[in-house]
PDB file of N, CA and C in Angstrom:
ATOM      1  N   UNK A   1    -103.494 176.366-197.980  1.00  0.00           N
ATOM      2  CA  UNK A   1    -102.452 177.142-197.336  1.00  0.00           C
ATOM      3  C   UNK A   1    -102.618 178.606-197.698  1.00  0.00           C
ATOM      4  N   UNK A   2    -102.466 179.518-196.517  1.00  0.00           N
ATOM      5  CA  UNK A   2    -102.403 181.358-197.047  1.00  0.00           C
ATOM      6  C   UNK A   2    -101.073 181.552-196.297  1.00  0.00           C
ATOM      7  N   UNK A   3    -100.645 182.219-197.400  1.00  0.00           N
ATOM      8  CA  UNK A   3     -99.146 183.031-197.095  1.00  0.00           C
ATOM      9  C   UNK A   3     -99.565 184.274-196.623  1.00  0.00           C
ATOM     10  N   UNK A   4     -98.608 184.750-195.293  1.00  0.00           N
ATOM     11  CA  UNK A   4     -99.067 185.893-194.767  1.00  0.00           C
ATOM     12  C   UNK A   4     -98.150 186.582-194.414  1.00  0.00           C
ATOM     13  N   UNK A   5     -98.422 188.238-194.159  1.00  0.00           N
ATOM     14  CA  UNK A   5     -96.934 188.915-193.262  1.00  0.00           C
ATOM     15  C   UNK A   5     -97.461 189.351-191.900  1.00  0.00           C
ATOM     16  N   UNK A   6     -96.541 188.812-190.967  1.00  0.00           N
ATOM     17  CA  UNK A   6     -96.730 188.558-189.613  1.00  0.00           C
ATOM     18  C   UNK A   6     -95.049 189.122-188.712  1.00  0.00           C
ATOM     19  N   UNK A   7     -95.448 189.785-188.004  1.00  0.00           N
ATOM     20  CA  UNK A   7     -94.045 190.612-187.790  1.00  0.00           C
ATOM     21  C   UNK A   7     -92.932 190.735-188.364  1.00  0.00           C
ATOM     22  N   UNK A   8     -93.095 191.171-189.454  1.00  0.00           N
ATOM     23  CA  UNK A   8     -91.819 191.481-190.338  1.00  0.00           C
ATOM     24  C   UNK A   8     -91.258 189.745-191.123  1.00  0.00           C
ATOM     25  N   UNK A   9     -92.059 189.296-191.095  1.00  0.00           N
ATOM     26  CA  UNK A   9     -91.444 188.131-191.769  1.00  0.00           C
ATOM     27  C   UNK A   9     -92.939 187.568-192.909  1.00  0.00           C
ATOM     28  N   UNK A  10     -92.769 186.503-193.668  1.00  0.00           N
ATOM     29  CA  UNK A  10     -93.218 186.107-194.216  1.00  0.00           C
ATOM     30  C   UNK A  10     -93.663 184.790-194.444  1.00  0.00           C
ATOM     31  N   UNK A  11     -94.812 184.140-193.814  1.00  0.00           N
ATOM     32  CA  UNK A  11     -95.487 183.244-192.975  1.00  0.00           C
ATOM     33  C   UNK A  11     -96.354 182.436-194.017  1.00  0.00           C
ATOM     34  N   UNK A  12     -95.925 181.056-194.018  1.00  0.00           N
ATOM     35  CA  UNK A  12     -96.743 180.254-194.616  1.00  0.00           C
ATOM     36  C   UNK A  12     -96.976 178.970-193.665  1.00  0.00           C
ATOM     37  N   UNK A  13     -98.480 178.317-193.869  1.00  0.00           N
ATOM     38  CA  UNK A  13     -98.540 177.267-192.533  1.00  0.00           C
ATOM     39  C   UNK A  13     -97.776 175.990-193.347  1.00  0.00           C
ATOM     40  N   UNK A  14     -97.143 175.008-192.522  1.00  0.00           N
ATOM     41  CA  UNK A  14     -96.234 173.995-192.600  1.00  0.00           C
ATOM     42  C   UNK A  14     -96.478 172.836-192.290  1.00  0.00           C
ATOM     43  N   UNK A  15     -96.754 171.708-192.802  1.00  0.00           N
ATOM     44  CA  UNK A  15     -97.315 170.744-192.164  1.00  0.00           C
ATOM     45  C   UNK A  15     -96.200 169.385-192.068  1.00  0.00           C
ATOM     46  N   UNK A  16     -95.616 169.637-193.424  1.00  0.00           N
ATOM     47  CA  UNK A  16     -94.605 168.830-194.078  1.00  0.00           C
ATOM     48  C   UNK A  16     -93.262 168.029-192.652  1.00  0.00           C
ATOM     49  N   UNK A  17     -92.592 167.261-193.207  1.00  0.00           N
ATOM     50  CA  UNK A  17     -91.980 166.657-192.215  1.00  0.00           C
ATOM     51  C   UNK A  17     -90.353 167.894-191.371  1.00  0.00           C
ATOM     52  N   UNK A  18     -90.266 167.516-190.522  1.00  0.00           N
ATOM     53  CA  UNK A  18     -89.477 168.133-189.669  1.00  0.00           C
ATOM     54  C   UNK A  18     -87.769 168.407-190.301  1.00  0.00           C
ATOM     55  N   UNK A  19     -87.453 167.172-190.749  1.00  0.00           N
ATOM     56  CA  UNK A  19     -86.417 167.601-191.524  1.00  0.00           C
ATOM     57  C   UNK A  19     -86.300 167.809-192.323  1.00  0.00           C
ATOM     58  N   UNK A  20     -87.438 168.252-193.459  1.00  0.00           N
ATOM     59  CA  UNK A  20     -87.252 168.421-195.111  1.00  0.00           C
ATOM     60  C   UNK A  20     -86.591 170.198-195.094  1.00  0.00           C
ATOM     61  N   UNK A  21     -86.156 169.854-196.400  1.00  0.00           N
ATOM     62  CA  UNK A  21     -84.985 170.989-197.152  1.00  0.00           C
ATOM     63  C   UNK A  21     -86.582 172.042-197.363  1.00  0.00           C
ATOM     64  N   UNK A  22     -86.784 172.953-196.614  1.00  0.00           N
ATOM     65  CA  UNK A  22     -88.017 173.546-197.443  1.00  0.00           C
ATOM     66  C   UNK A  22     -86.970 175.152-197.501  1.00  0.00           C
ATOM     67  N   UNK A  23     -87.891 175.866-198.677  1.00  0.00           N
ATOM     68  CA  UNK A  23     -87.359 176.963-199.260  1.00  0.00           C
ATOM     69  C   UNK A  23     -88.939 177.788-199.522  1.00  0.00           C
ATOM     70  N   UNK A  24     -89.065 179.288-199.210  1.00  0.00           N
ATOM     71  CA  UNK A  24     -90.099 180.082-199.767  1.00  0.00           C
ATOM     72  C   UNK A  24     -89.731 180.769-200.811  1.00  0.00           C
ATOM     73  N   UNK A  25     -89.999 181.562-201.752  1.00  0.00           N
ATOM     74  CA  UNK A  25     -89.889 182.166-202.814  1.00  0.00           C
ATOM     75  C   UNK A  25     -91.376 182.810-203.555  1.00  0.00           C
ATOM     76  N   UNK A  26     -91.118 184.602-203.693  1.00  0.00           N
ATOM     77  CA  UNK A  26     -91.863 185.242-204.388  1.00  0.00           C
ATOM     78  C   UNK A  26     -91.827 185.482-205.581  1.00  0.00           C
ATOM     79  N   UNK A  27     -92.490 186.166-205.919  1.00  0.00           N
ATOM     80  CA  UNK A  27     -91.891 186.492-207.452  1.00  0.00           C
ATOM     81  C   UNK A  27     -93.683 187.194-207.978  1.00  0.00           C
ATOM     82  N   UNK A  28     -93.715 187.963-209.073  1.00  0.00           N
ATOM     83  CA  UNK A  28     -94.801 188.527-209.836  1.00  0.00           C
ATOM     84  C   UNK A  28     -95.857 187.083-210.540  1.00  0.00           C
ATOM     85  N   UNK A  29     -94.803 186.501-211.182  1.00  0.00           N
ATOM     86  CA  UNK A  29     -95.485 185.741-211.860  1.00  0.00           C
ATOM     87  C   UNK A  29     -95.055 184.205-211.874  1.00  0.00           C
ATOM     88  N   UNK A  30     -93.384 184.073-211.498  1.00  0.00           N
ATOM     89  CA  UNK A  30     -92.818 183.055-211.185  1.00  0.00           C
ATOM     90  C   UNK A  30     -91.966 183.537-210.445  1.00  0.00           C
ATOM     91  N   UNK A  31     -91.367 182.046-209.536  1.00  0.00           N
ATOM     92  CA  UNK A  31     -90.763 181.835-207.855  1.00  0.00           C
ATOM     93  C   UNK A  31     -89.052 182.807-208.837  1.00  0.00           C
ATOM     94  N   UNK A  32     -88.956 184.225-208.110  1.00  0.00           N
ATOM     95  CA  UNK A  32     -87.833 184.778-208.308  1.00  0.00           C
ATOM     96  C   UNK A  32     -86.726 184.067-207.299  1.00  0.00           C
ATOM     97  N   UNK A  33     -86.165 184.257-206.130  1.00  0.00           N
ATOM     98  CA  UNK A  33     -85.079 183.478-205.419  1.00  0.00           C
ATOM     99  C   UNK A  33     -85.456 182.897-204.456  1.00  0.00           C
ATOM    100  N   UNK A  34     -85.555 181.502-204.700  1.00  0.00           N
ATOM    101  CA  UNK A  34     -85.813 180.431-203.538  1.00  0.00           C
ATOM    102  C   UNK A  34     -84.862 180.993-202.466  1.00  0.00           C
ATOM    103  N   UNK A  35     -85.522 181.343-200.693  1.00  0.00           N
ATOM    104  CA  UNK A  35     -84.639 181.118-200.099  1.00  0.00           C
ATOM    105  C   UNK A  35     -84.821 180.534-198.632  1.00  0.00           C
ATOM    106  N   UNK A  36     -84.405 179.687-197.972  1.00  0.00           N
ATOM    107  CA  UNK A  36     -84.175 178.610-196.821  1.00  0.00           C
ATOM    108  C   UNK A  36     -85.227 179.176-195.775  1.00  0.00           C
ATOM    109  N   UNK A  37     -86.147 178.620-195.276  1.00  0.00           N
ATOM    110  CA  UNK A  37     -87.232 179.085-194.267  1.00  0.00           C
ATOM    111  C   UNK A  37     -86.659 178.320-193.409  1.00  0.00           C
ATOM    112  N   UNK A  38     -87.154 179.056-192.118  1.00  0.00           N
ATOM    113  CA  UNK A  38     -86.960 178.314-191.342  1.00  0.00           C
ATOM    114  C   UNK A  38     -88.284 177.965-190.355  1.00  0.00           C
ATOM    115  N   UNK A  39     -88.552 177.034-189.489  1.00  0.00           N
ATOM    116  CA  UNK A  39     -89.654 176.362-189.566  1.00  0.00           C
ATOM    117  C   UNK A  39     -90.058 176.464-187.759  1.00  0.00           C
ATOM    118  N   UNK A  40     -91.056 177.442-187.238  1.00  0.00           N
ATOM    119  CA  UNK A  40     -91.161 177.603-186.080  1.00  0.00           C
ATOM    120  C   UNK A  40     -92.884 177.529-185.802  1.00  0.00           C
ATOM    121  N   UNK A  41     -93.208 178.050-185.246  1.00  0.00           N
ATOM    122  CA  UNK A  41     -94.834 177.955-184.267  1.00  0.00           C
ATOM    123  C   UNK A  41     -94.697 179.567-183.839  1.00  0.00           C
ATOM    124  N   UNK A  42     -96.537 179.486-185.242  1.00  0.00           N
ATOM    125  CA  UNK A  42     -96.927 180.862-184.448  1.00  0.00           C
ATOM    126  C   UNK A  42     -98.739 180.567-184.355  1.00  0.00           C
ATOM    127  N   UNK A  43     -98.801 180.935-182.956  1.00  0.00           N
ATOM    128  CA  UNK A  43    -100.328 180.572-182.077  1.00  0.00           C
ATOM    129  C   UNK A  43    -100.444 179.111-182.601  1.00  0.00           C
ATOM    130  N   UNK A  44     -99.677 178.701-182.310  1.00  0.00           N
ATOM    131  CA  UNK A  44    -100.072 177.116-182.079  1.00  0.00           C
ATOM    132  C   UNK A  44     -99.776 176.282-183.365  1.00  0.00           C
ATOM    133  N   UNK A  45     -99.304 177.004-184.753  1.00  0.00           N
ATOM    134  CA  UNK A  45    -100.084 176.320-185.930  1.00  0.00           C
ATOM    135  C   UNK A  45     -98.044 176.273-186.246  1.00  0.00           C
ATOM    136  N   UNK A  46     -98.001 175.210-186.808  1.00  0.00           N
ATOM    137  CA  UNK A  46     -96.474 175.035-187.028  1.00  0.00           C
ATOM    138  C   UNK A  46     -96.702 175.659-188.755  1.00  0.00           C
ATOM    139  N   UNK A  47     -95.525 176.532-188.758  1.00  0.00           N
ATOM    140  CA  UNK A  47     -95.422 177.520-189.943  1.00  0.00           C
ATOM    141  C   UNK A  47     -93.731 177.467-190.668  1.00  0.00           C
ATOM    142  N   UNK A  48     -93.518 178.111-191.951  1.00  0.00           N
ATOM    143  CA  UNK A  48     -92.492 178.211-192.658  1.00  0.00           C
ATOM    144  C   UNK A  48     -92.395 179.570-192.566  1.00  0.00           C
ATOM    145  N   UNK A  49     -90.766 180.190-192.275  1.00  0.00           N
ATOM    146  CA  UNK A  49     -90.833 181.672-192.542  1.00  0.00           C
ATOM    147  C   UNK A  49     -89.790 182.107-192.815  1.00  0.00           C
ATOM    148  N   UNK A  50     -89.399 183.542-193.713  1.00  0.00           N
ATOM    149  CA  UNK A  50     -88.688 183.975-194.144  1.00  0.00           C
ATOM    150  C   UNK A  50     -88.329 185.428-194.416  1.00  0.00           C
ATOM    151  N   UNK A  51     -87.575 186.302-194.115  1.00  0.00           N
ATOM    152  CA  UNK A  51     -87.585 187.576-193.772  1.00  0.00           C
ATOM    153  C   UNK A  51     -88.397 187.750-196.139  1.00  0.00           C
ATOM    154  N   UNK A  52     -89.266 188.552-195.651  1.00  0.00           N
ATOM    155  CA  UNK A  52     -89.599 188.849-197.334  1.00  0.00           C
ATOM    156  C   UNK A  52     -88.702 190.119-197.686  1.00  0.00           C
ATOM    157  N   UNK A  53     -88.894 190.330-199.159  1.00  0.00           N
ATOM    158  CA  UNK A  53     -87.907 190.944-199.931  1.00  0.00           C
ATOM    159  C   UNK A  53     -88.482 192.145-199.547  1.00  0.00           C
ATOM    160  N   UNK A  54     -87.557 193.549-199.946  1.00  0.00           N
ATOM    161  CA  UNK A  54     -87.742 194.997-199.707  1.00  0.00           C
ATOM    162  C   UNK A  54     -89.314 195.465-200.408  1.00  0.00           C
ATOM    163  N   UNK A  55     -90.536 196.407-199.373  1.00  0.00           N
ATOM    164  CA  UNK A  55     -91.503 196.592-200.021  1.00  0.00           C
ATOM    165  C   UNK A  55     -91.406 197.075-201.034  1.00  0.00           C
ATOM    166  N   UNK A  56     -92.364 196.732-202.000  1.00  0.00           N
ATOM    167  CA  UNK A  56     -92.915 197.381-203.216  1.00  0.00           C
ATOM    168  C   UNK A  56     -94.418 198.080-203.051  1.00  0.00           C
ATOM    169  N   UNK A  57     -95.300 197.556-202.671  1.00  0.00           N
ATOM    170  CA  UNK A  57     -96.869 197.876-202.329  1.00  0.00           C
ATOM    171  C   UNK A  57     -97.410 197.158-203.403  1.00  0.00           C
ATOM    172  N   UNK A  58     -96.609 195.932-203.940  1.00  0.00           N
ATOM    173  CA  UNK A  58     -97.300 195.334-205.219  1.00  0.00           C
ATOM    174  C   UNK A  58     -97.765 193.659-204.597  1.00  0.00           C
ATOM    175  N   UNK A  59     -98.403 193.498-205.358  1.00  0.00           N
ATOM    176  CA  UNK A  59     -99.310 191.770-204.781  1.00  0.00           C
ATOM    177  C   UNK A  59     -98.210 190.392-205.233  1.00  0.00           C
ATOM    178  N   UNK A  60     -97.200 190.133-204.807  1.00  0.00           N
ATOM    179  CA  UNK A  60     -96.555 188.802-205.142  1.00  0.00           C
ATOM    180  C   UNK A  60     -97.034 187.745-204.612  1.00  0.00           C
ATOM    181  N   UNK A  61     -97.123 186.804-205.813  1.00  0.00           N
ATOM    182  CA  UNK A  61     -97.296 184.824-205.259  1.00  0.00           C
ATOM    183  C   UNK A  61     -96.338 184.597-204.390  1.00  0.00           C
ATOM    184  N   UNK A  62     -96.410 184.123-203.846  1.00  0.00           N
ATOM    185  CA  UNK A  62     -95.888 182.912-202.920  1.00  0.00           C
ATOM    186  C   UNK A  62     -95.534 181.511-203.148  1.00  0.00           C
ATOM    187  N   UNK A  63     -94.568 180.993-203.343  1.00  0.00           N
ATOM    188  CA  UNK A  63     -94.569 179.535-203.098  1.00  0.00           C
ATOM    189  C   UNK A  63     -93.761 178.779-202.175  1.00  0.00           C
ATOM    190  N   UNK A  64     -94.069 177.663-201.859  1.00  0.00           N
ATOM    191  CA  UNK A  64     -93.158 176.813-200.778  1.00  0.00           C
ATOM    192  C   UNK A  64     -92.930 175.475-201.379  1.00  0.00           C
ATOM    193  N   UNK A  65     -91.265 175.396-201.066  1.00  0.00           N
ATOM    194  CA  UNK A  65     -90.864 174.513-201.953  1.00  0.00           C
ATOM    195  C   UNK A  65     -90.164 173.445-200.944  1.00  0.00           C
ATOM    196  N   UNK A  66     -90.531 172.087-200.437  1.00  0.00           N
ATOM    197  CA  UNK A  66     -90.340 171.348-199.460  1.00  0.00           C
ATOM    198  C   UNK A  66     -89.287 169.804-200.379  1.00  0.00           C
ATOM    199  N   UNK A  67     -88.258 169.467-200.025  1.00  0.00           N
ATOM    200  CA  UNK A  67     -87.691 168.232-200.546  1.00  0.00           C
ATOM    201  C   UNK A  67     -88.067 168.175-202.036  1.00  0.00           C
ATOM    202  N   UNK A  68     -87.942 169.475-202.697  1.00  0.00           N
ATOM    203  CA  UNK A  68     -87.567 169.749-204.404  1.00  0.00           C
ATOM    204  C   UNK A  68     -88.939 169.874-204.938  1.00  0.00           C
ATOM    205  N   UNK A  69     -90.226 169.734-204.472  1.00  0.00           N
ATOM    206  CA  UNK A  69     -91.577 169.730-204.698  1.00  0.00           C
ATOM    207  C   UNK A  69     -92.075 171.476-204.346  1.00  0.00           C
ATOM    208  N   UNK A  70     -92.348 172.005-205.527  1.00  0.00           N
ATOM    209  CA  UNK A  70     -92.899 173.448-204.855  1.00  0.00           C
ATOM    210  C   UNK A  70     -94.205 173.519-205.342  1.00  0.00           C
ATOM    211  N   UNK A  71     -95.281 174.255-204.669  1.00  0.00           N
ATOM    212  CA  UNK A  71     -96.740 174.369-204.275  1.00  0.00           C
ATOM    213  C   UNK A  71     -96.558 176.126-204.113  1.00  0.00           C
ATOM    214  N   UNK A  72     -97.548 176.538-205.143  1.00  0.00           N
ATOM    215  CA  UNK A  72     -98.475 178.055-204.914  1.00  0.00           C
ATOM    216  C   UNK A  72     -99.224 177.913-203.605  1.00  0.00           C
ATOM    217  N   UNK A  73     -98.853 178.999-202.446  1.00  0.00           N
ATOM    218  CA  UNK A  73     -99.473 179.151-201.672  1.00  0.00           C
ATOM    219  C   UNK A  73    -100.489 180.525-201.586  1.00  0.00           C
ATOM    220  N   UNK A  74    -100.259 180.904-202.235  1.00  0.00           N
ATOM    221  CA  UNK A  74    -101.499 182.550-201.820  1.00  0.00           C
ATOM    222  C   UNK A  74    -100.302 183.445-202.497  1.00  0.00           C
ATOM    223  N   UNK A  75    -101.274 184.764-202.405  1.00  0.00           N
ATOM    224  CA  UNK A  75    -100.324 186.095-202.515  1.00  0.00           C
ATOM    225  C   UNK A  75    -100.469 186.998-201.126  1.00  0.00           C
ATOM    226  N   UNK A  76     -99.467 188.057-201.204  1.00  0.00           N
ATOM    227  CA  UNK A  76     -99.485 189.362-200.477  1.00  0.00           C
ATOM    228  C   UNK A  76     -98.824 189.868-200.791  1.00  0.00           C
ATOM    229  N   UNK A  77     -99.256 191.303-200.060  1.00  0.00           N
ATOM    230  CA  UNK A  77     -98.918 192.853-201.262  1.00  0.00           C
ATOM    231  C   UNK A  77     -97.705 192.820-199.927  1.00  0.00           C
ATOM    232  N   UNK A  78     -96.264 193.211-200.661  1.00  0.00           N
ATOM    233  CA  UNK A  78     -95.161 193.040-199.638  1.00  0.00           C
ATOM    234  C   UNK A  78     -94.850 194.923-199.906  1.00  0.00           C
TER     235      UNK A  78
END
């Protein structure tokens, strides 16, 4: 999985089931505030997304956290 920024939001690909509780969260070094993605299609590829936090120009992890299970997905500089 690569976490990405894609029109103003913050894009991770999604594969997981349709109704799970999923949540994204950045942070430097650990997930700072889990918060509620919501789960749409971009070019075809079903994705998780979430408006990201105010820029810094600094490199934050990523994680996605689906039915209480969270997974490192990539970084980007927000």
């Amino acid at each position: 999985m690569t976490a990405r920024l894609v029109a103003g939001w913050l894009v991770v690909p999604y594969a997981g089931p349709e109704l799970g509780r999923v949540h994204i969260a950045t942070g430097r070094h650990q997930a700072d505030e889990w918060k509620p993605a919501y789960l749409d299609y971009l070019d075809g590829e079903r994705v998780a997304k979430v408006r990201p936090p105010a820029p810094t120009g600094h490199p934050v992890q990523v994680w996605i956290r689906v039915n209480g299970a969270a997974t490192a997905v990539g970084h980007v500089t927000i």
